[in-house]
N, C-alpha and C. Protein backbone atom coordinates (compact mmCIF):
# COMPACT_ATOMS: atom_id res chain seq x y z
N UNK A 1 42.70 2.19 -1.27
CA UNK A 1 41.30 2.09 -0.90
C UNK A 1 41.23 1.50 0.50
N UNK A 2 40.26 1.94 1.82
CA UNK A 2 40.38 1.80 2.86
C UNK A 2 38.75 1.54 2.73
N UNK A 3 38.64 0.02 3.31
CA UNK A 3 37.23 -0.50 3.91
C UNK A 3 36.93 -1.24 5.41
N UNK A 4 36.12 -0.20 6.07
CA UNK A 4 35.67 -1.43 7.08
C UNK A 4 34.59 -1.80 7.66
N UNK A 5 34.43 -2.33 8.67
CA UNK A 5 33.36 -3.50 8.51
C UNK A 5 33.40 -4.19 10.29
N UNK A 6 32.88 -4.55 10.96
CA UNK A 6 32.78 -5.19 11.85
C UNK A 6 32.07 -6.61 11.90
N UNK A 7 32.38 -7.26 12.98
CA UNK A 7 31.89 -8.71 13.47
C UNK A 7 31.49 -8.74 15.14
N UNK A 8 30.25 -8.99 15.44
CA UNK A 8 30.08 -9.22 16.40
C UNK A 8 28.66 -8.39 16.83
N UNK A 9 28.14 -7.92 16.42
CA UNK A 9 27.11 -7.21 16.38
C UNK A 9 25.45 -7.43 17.22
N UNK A 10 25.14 -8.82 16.67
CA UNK A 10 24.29 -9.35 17.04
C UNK A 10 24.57 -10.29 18.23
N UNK A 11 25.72 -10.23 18.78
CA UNK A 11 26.44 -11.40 19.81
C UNK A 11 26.11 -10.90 21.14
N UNK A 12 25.68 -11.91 21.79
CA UNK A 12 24.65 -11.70 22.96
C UNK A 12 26.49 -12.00 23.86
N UNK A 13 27.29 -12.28 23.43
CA UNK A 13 28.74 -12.05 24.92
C UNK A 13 30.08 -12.12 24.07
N UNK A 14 31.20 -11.41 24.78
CA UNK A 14 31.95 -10.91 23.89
C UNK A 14 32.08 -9.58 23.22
N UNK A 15 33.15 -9.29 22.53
CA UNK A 15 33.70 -8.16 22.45
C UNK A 15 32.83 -7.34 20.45
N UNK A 16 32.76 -6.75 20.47
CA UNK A 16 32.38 -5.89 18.79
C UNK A 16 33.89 -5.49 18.58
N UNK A 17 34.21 -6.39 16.90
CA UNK A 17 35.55 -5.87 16.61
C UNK A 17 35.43 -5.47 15.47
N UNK A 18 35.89 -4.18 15.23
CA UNK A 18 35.42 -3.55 14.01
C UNK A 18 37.12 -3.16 13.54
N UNK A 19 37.24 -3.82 12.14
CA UNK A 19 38.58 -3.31 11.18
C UNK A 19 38.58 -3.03 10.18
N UNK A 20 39.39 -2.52 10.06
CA UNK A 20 39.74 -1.22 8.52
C UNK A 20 41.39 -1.70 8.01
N UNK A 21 40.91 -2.08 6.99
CA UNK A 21 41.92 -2.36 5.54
C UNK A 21 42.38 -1.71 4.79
N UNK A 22 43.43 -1.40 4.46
CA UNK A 22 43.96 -0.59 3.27
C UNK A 22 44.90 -1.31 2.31
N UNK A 23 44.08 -1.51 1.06
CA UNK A 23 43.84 -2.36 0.07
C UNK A 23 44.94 -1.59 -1.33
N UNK A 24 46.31 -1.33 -1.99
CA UNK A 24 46.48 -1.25 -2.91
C UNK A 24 46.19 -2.15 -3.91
N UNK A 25 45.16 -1.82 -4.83
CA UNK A 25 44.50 -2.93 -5.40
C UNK A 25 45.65 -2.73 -6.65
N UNK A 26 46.44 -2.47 -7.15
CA UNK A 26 47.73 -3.29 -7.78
C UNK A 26 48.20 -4.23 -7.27
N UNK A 27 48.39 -4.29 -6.12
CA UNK A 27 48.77 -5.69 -5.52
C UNK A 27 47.91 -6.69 -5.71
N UNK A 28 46.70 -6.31 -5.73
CA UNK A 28 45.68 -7.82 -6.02
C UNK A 28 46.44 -8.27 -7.21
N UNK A 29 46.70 -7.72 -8.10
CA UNK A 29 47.16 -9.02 -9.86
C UNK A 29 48.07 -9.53 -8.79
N UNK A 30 49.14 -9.67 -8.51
CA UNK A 30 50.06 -10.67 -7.74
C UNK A 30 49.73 -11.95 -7.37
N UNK A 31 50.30 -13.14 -7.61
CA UNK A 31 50.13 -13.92 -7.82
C UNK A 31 49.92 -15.05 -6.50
N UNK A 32 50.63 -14.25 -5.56
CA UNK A 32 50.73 -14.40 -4.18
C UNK A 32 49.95 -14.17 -3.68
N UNK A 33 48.23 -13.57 -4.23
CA UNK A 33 47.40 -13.20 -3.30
C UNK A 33 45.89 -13.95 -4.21
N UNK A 34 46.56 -14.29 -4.98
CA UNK A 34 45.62 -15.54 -5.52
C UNK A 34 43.83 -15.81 -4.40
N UNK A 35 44.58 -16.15 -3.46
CA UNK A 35 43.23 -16.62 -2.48
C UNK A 35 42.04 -15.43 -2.48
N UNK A 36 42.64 -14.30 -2.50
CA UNK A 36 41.67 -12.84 -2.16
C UNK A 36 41.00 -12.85 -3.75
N UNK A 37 41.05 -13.40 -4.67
CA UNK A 37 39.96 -14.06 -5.35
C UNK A 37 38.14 -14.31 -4.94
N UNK A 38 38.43 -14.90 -3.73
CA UNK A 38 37.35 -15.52 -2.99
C UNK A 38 36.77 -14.50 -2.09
N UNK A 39 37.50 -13.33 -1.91
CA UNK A 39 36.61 -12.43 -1.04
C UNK A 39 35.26 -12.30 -0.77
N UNK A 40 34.89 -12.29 0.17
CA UNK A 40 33.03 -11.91 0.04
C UNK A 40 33.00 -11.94 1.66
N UNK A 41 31.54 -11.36 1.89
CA UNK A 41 31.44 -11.30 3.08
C UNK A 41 31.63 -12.24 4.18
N UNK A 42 32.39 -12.24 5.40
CA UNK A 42 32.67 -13.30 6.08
C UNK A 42 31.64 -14.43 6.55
N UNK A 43 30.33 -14.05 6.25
CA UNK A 43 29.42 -14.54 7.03
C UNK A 43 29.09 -15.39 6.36
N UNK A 44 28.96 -15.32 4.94
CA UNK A 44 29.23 -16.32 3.67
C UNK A 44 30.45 -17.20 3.50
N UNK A 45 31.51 -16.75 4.00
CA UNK A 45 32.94 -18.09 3.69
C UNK A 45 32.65 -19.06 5.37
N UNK A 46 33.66 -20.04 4.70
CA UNK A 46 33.71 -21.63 5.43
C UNK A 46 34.83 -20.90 6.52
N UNK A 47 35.00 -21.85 8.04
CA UNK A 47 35.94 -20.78 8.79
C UNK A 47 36.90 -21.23 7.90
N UNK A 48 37.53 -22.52 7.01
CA UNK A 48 38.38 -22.52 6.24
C UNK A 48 38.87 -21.53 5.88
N UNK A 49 37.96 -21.45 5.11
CA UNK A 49 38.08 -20.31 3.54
C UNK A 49 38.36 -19.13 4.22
N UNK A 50 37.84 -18.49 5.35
CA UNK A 50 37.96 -17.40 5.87
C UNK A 50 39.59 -17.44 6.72
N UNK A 51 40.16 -18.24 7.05
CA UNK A 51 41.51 -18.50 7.55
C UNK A 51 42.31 -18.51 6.48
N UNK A 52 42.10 -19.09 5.51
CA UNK A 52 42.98 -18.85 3.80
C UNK A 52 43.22 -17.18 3.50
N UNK A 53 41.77 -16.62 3.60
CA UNK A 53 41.44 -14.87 3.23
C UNK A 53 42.49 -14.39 4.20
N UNK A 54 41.92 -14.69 5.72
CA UNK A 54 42.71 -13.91 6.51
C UNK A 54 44.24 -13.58 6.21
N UNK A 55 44.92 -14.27 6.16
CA UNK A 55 46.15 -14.56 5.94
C UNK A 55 46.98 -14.24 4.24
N UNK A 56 45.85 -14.25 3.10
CA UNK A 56 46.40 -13.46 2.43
C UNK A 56 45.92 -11.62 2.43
N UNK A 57 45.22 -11.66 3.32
CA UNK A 57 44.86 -10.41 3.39
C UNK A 57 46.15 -9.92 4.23
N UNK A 58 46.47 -10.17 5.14
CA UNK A 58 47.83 -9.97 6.02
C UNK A 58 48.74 -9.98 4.99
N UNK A 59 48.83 -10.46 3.95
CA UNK A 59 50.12 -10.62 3.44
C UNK A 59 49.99 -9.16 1.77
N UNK A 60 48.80 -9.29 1.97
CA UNK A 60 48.92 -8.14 0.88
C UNK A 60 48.75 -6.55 1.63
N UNK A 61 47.95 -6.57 2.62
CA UNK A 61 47.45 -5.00 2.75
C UNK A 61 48.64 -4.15 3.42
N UNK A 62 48.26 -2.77 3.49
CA UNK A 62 49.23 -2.18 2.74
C UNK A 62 49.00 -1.77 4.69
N UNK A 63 48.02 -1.47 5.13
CA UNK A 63 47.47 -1.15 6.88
C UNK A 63 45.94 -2.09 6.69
N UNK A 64 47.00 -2.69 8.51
CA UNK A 64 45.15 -3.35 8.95
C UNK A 64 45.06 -2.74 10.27
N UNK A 65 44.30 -2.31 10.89
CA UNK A 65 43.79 -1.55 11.77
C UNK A 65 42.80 -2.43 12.42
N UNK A 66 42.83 -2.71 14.04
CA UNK A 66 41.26 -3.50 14.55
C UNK A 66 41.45 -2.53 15.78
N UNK A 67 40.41 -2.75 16.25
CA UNK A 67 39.50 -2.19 17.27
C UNK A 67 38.88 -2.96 18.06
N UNK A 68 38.48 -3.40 19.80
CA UNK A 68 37.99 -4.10 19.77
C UNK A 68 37.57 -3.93 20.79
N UNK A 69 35.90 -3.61 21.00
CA UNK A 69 35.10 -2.85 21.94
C UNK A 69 34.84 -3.78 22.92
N UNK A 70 34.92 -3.74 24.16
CA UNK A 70 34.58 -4.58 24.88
C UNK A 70 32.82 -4.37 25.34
N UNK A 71 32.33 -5.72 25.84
CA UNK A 71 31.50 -5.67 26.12
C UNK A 71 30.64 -4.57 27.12
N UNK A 72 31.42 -4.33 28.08
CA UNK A 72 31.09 -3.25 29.25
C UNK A 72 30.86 -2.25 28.70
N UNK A 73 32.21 -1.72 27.59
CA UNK A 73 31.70 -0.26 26.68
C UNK A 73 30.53 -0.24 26.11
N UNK A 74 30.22 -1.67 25.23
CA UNK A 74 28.95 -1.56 24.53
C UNK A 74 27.48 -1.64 25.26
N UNK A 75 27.65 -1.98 26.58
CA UNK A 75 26.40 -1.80 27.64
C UNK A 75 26.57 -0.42 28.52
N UNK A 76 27.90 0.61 28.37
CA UNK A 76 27.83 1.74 28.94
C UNK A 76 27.33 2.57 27.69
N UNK A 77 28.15 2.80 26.38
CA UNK A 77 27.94 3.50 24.98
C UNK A 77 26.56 2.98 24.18
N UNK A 78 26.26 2.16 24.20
CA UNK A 78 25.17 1.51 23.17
C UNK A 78 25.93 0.94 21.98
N UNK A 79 25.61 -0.07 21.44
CA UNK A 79 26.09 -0.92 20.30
C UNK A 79 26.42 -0.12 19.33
N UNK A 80 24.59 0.55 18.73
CA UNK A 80 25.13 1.73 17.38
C UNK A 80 26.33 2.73 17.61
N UNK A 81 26.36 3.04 18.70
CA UNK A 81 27.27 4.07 19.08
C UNK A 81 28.45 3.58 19.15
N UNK A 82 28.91 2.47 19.88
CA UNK A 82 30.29 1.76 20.03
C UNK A 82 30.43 1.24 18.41
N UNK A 83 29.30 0.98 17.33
CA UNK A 83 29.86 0.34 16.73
C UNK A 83 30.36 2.01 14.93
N UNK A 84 29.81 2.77 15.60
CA UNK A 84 29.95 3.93 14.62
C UNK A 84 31.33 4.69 15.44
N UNK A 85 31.72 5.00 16.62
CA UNK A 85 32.80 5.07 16.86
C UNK A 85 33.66 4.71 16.51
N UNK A 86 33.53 2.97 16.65
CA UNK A 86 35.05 2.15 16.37
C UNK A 86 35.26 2.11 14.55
N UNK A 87 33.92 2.22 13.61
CA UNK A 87 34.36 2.53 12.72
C UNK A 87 35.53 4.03 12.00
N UNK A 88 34.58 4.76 12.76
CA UNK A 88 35.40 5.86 12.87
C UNK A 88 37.03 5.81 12.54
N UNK A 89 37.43 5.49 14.03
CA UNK A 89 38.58 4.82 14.50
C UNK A 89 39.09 4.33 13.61
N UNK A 90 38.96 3.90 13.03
CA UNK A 90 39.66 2.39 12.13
C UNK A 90 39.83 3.59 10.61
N UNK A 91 38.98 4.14 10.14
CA UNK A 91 39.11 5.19 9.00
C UNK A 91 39.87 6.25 9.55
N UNK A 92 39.55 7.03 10.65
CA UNK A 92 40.91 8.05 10.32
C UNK A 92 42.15 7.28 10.94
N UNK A 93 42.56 5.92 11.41
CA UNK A 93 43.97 5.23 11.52
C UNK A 93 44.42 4.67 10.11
N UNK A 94 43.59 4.98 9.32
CA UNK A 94 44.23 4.46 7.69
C UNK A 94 44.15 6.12 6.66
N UNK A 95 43.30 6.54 7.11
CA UNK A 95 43.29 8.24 6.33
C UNK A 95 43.73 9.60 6.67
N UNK A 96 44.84 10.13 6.22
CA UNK A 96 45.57 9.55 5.02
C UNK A 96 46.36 7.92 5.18
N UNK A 97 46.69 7.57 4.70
CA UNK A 97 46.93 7.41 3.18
C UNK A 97 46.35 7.16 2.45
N UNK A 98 44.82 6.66 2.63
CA UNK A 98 43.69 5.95 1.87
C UNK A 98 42.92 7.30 0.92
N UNK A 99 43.46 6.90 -0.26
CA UNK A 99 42.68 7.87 -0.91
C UNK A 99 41.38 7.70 -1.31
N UNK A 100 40.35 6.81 -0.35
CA UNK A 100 38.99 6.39 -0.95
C UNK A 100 38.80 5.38 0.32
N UNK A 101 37.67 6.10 1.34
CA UNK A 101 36.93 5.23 2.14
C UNK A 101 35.88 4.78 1.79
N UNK A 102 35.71 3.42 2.42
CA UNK A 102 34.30 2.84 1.98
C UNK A 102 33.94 2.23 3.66
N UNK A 103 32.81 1.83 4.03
CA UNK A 103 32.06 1.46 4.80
C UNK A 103 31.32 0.58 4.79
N UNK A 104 30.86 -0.77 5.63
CA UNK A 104 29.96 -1.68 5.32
C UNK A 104 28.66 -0.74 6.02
N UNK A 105 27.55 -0.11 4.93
CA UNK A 105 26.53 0.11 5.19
C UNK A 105 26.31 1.41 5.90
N UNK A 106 27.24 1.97 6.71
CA UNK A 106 26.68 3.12 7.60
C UNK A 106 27.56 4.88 7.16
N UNK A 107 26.62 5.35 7.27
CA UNK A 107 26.92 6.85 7.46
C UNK A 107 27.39 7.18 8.58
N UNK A 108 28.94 7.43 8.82
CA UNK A 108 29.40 7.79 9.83
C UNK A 108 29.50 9.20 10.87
N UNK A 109 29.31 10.06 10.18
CA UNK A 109 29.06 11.82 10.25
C UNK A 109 30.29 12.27 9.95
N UNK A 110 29.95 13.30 10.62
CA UNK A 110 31.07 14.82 10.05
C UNK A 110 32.34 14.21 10.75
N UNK A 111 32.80 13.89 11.95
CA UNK A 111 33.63 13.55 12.30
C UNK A 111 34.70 12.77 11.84
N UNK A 112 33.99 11.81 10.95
CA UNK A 112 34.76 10.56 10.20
C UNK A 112 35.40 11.23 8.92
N UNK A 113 36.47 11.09 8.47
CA UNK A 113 36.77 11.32 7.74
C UNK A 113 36.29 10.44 6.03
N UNK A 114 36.45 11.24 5.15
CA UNK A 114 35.42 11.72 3.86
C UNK A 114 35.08 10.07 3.81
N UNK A 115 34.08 9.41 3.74
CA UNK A 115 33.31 8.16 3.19
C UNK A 115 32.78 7.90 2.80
N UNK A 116 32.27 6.88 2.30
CA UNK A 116 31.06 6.33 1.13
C UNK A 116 30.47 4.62 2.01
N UNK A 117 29.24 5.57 2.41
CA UNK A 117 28.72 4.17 3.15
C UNK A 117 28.32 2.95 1.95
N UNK A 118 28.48 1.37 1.76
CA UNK A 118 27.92 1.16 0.43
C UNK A 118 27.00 0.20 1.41
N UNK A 119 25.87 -0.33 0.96
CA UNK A 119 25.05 -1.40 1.15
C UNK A 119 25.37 -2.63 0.59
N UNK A 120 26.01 -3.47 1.79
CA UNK A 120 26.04 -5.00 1.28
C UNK A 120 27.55 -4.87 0.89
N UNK A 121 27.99 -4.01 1.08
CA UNK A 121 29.85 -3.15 0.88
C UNK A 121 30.54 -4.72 1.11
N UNK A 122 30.25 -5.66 1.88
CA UNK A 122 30.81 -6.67 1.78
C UNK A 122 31.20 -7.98 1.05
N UNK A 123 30.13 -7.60 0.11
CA UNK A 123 30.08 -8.67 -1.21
C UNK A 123 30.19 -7.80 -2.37
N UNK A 124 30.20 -5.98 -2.35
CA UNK A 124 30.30 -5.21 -3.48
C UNK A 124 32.18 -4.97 -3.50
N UNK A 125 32.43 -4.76 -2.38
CA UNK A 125 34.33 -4.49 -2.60
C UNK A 125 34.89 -4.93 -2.01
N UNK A 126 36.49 -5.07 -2.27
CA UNK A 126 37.06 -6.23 -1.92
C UNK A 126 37.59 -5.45 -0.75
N UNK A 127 37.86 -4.20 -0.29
CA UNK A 127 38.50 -3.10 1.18
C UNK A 127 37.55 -4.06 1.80
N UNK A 128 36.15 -3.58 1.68
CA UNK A 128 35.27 -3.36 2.92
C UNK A 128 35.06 -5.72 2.92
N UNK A 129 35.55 -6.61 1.62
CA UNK A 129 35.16 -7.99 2.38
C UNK A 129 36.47 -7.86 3.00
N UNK A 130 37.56 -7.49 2.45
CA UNK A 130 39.03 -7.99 4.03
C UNK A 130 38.53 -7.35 5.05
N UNK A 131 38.03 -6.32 5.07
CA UNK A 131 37.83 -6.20 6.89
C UNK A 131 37.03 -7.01 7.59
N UNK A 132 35.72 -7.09 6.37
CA UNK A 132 35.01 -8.46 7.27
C UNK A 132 36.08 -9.77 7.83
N UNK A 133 36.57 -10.26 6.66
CA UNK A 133 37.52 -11.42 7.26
C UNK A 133 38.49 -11.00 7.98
N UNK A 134 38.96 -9.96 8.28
CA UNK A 134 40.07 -9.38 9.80
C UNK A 134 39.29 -9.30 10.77
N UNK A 135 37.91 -8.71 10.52
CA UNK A 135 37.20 -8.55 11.99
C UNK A 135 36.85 -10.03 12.85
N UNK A 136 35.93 -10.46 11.46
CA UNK A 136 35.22 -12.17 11.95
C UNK A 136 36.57 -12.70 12.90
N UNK A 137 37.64 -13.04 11.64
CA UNK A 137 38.67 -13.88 12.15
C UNK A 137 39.01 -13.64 13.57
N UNK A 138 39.42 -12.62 13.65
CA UNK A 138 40.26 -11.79 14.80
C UNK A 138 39.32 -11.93 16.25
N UNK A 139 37.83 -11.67 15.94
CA UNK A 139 36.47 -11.86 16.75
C UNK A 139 36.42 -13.59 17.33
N UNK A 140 36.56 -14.15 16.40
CA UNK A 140 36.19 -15.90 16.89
C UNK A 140 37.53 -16.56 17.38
N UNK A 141 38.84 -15.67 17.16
CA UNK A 141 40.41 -16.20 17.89
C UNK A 141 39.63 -15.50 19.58
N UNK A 142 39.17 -14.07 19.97
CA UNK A 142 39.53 -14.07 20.82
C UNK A 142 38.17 -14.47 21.69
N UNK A 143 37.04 -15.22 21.34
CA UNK A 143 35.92 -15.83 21.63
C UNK A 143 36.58 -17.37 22.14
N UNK A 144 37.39 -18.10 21.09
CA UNK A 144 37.91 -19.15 21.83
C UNK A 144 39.03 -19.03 22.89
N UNK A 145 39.91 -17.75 22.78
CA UNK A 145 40.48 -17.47 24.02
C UNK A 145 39.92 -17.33 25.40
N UNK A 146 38.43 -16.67 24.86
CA UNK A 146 37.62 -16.68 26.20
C UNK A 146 36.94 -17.73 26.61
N UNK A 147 36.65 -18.70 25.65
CA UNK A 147 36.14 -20.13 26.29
C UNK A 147 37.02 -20.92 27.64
N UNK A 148 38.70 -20.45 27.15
CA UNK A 148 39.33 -21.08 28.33
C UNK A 148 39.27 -20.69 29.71
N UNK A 149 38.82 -19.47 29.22
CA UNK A 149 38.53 -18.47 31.25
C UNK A 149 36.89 -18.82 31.78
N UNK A 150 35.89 -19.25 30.55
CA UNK A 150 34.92 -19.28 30.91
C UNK A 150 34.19 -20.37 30.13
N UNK A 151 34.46 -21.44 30.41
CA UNK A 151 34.45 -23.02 29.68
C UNK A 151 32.81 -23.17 29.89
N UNK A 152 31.94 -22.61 30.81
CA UNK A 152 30.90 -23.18 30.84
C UNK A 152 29.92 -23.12 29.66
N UNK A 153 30.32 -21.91 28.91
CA UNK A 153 29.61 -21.32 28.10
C UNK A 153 29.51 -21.90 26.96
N UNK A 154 30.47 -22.58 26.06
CA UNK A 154 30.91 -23.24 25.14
C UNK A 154 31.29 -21.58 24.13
N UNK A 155 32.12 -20.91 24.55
CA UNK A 155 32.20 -19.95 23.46
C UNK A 155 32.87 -20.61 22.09
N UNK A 156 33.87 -21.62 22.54
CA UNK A 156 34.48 -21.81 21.51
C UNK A 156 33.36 -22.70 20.26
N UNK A 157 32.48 -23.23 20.46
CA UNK A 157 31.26 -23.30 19.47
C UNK A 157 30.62 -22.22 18.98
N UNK A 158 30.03 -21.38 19.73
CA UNK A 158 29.08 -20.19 19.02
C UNK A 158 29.68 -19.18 18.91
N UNK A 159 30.85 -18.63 19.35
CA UNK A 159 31.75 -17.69 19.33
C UNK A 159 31.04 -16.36 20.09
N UNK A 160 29.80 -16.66 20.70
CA UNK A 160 29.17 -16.08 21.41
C UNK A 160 27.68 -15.31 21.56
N UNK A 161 27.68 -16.06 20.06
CA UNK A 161 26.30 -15.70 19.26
C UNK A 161 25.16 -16.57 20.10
N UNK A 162 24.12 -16.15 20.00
CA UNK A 162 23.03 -17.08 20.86
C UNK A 162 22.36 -18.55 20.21
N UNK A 163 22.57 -19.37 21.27
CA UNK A 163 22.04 -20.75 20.37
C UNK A 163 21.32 -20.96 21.42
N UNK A 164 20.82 -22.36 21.12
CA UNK A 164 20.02 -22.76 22.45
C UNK A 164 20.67 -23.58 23.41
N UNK A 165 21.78 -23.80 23.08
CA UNK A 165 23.19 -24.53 24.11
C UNK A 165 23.89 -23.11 25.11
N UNK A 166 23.93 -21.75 24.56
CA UNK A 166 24.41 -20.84 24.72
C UNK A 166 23.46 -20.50 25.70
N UNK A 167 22.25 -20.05 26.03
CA UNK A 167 21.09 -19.92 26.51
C UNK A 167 20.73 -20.45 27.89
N UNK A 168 20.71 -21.91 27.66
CA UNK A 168 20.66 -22.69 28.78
C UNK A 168 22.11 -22.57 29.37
N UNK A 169 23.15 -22.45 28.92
CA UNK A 169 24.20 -22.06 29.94
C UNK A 169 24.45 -21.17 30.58
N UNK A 170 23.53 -19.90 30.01
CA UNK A 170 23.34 -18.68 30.89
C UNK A 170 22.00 -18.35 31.52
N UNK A 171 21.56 -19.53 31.21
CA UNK A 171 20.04 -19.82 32.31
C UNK A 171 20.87 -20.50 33.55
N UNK A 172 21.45 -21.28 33.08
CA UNK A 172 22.03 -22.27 34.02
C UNK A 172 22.94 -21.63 35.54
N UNK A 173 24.20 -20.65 34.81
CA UNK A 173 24.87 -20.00 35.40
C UNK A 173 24.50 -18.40 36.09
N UNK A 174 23.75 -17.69 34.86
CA UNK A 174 23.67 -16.29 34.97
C UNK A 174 25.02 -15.99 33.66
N UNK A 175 24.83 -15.05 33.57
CA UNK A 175 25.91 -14.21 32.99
C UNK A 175 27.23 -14.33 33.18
N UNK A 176 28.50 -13.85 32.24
CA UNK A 176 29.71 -14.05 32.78
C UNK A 176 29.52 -12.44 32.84
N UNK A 177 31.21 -12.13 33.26
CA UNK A 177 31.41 -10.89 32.95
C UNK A 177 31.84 -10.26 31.28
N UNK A 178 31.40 -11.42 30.26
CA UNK A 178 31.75 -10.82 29.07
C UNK A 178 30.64 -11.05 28.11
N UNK A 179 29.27 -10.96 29.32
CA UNK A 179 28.27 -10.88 28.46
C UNK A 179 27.84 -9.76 28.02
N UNK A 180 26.93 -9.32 27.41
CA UNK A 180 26.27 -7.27 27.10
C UNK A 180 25.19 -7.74 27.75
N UNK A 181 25.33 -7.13 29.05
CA UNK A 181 23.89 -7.24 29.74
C UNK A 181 23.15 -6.42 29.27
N UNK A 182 23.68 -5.30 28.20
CA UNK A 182 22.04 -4.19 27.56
C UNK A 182 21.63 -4.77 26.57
N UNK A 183 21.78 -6.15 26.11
CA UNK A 183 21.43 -7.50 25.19
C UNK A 183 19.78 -7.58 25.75
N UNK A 184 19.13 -7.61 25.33
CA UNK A 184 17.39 -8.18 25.91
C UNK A 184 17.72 -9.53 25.43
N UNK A 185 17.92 -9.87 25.78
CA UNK A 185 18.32 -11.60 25.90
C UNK A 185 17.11 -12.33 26.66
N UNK A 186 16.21 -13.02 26.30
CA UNK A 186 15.42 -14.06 27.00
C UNK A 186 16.11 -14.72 28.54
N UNK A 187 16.85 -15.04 27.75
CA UNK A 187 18.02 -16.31 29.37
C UNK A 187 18.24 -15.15 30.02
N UNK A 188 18.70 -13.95 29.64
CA UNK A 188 19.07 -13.51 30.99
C UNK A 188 17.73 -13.38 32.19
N UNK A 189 16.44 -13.68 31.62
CA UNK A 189 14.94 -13.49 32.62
C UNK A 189 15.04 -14.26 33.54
């Protein structure tokens, strides 16, 4: 079973990372993967809990696949578009072998190979919550990587999502270069 799912969506700077899992769910009874118990959508686990997932998800799946759109693409392509592409992507790099795609939420078209968009796919199956926790995870490692090139911002707090600390630092500064300037963002006025 092959599910995926992205993180970063609503993030006013930074990259959309969208990944695809391929889940032999015989391996879930194993005793070694105990933690993937707790699956559910990333946006719901502790970064704890989501660093526990990550890592038994690495240790059970069979292919993990990420993608990871940069900001510039998603202000040249458009978000929906960068973010139905990179799903794409991520399903036919696992199909074949995945005899059963699933999707968090979207209808991909003819192009994508055979899927089943589900609603809320992230708290309904356990494919489409590991990709959430590969995407999130993978999304907020390389958000604090970018805090070190661009410290003013505090990425490594919001991971790039908009706060009102986030805001005034790009009132303050202007933009970096890893913001989505096609964001209607207030601060950027």
């Amino acid at each position: 079973m092959a599910g995926a799912d992205e993180a970063g969506r609503g993030s006013l700077a930074g990259p959309l990372v969208v990944a695809g899992v391929l889940l032999d769910y015989g391996c879930l009874r194993d005793h070694r993967v105990r933690p993937l118990g707790f699956l559910n959508d990333s946006k719901q686990c502790s970064e704890a809990r989501r660093q526990e997932l990550f890592g038994a998800v690495v240790a059970c799946a069979e292919r993990i696949v990420v993608h990871v759109v940069p900001a510039g693409q998603i202000d040249r392509d458009g978000l929906h578009r960068s973010n139905l592409a990179g799903l794409r992507s991520v399903l036919h790099a696992l199909s074949p072998p995945a005899e059963a795609c699933l999707v968090d939420g979207f209808r991909l078209g003819p192009s994508a190979p055979e899927h089943r968009a589900v609603v809320d796919g992230d708290e309904q199956s356990a494919a489409i919550a590991a990709a959430s926790i590969v995407a999130k995870v993978t999304r907020d490692r390389v958000m604090r990587r970018l805090d070190s090139l661009y410290p003013r911002y505090g990425f490594a707090s919001h991971v790039g999502y908009i706060t009102p600390q986030h805001s005034a630092a790009v009132r303050a500064h202007g933009p970096s270069e890893v913001h989505r300037r096609s964001f209607a963002a207030l601060c950027y006025g």
